[in-house]
C-alpha atoms as a PDB file:
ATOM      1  CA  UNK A   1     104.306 109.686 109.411  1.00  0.00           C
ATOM      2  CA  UNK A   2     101.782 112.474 109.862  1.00  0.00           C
ATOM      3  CA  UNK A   3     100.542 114.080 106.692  1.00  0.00           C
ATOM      4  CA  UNK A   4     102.750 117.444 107.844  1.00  0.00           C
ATOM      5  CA  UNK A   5     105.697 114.984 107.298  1.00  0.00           C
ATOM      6  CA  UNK A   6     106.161 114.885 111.061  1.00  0.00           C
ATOM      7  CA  UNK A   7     107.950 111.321 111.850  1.00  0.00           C
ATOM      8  CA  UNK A   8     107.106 109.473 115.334  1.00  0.00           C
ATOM      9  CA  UNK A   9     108.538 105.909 116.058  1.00  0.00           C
ATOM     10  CA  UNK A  10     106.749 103.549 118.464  1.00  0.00           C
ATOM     11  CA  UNK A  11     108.424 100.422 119.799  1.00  0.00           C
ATOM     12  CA  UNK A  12     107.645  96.802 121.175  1.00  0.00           C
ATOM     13  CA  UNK A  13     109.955  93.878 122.249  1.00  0.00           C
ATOM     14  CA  UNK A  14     108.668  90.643 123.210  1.00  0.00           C
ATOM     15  CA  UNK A  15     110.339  88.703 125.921  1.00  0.00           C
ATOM     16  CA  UNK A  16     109.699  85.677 123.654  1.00  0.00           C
ATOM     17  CA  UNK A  17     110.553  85.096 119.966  1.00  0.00           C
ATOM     18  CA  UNK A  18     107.383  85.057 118.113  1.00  0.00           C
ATOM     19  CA  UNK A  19     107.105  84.011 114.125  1.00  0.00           C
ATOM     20  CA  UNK A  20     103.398  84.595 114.136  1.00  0.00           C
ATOM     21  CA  UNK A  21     102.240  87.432 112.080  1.00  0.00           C
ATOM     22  CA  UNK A  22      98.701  87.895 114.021  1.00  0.00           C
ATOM     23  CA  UNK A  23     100.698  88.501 117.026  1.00  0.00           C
ATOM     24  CA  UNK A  24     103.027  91.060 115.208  1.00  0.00           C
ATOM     25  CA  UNK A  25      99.636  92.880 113.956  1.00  0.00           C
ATOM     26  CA  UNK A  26      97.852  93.035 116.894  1.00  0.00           C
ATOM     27  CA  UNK A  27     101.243  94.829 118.635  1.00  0.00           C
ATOM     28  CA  UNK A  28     101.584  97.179 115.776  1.00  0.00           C
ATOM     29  CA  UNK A  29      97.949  98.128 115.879  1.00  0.00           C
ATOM     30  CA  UNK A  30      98.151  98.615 120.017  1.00  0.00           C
ATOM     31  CA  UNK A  31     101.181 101.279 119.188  1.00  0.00           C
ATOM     32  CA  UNK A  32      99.263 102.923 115.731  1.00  0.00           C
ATOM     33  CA  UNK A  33      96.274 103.477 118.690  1.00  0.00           C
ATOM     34  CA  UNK A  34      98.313 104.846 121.226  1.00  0.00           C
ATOM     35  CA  UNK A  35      99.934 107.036 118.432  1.00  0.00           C
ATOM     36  CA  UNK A  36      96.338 108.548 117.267  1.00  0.00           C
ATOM     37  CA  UNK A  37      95.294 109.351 120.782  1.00  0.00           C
ATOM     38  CA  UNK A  38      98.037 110.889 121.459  1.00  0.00           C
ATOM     39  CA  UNK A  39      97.942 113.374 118.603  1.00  0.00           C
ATOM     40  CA  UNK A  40      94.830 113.335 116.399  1.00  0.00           C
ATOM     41  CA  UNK A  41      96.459 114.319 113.267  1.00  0.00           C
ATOM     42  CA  UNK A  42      96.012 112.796 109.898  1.00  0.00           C
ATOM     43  CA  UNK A  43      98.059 110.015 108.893  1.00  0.00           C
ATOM     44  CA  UNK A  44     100.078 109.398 105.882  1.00  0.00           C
ATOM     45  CA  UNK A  45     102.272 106.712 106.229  1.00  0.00           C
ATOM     46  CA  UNK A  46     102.269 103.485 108.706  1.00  0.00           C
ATOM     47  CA  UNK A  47     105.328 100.925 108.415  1.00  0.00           C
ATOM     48  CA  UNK A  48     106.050  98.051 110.453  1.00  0.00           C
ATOM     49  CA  UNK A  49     109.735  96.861 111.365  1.00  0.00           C
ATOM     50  CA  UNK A  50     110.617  93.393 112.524  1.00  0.00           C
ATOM     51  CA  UNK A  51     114.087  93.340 114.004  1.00  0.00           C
ATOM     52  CA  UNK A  52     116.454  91.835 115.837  1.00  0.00           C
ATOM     53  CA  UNK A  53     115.700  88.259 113.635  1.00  0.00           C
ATOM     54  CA  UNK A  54     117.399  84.930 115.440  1.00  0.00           C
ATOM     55  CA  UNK A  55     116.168  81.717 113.209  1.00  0.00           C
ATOM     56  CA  UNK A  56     113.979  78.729 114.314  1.00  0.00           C
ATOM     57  CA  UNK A  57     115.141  76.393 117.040  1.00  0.00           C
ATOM     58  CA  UNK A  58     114.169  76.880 120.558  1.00  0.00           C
ATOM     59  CA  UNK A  59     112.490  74.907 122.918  1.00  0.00           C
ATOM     60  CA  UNK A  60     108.611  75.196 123.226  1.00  0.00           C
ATOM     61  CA  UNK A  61     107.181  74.997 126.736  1.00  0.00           C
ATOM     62  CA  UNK A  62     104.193  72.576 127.447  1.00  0.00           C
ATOM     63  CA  UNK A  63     101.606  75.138 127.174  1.00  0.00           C
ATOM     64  CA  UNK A  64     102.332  76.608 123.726  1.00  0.00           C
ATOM     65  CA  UNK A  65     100.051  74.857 122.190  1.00  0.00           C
ATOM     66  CA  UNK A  66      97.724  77.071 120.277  1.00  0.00           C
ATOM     67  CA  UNK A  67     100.960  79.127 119.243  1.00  0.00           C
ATOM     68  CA  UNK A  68     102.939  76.148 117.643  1.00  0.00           C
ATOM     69  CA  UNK A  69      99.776  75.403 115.597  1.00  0.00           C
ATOM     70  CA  UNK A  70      99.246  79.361 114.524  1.00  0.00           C
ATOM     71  CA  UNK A  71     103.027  78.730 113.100  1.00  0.00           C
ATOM     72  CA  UNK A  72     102.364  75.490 111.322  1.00  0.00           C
ATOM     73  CA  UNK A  73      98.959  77.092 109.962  1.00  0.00           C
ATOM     74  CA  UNK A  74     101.132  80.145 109.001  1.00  0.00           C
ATOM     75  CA  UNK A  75     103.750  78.346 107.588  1.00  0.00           C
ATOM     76  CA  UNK A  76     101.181  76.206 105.275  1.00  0.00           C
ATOM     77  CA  UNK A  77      99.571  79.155 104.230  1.00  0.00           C
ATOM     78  CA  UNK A  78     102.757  80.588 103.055  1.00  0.00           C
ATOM     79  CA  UNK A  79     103.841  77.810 101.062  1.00  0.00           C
ATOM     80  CA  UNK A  80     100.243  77.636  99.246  1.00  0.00           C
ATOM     81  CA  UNK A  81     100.554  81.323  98.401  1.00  0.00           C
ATOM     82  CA  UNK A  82     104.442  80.594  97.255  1.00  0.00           C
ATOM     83  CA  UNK A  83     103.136  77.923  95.019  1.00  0.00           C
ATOM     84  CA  UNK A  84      99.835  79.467  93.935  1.00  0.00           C
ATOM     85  CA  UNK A  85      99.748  82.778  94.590  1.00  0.00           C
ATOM     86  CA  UNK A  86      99.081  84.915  97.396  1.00  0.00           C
ATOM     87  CA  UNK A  87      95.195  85.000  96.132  1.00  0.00           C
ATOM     88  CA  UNK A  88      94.773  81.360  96.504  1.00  0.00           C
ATOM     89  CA  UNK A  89      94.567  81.542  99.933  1.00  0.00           C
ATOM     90  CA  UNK A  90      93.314  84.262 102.462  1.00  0.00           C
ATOM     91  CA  UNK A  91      92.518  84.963 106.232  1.00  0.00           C
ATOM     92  CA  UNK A  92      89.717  86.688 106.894  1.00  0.00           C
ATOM     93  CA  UNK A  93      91.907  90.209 107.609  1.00  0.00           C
ATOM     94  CA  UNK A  94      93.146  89.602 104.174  1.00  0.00           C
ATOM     95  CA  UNK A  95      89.733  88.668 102.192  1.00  0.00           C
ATOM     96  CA  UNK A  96      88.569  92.386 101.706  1.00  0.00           C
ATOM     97  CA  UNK A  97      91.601  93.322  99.379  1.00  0.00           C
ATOM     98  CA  UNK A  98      90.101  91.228  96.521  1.00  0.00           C
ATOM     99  CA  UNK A  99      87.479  94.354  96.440  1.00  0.00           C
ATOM    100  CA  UNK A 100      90.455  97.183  96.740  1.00  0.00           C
ATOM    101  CA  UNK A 101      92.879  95.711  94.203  1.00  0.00           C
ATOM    102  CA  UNK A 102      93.522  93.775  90.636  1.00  0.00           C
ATOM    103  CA  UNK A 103      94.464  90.457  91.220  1.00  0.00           C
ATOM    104  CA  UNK A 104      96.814  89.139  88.635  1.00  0.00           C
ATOM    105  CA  UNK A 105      97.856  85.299  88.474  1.00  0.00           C
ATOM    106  CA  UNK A 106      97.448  84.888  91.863  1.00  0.00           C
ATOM    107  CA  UNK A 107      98.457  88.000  93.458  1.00  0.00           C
ATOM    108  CA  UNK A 108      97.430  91.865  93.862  1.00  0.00           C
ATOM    109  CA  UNK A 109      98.472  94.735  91.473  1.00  0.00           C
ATOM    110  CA  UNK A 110      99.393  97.317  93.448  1.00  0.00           C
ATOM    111  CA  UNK A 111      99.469 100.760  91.780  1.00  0.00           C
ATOM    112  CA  UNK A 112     100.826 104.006  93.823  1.00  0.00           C
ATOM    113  CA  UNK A 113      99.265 106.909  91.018  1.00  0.00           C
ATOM    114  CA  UNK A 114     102.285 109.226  91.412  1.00  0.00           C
ATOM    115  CA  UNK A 115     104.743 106.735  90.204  1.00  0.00           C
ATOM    116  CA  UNK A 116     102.260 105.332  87.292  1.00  0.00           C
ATOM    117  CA  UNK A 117     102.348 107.530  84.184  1.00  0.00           C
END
């Protein structure tokens, strides 16, 4: 959403199922791209939709190596942050929100002003 309130939607579809967040960032930042180039406006609101959800169980081909360890790395990294906090553990996109936010046993305090009094 543009800071006029104007609303655009962008869309991606994988012909594979993918569980891997990296891969879902890198697509949403390729659309929020095309979206500023197309109309240099200011921005006030970016949100990300997954959709379309089928659980885990499909066959992996031979050379999916490097994705089926980005999902067990992902999936560890999950349960440490379930157990300890989110905190505990970071990736390097994440690291820089320890100097943006309050951390509070384990995980970021996020405060939006206008609905703080």
């Amino acid at each position: 959403r543009y800071a006029d309130f104007e609303t655009i939607t962008r869309r991606f579809t994988w012909s594979q199922a993918t569980d891997n967040d990296d891969v879902i960032f890198a697509a949403a930042i390729k659309l929020l791209h095309r979206a500023l180039v197309e109309e240099r406006k200011p921005v006030r609101l970016v949100g990300v939709e997954a959709s379309n959800l089928v659980g885990y169980g499909r066959q992996l081909c031979l050379l999916e190596s490097m994705p089926q360890r980005l999902r067990c790395l992902d999936k560890a990294i999950d349960r440490i942050r379930k157990k300890y906090g989110f905190t505990s553990i970071q990736t390097g996109r994440t690291l820089a929100l320890k100097d943006i936010f309050a951390s509070h046993k384990g995980d970021y305090v996020l405060e939006t002003p206008s609905l703080t009094r």
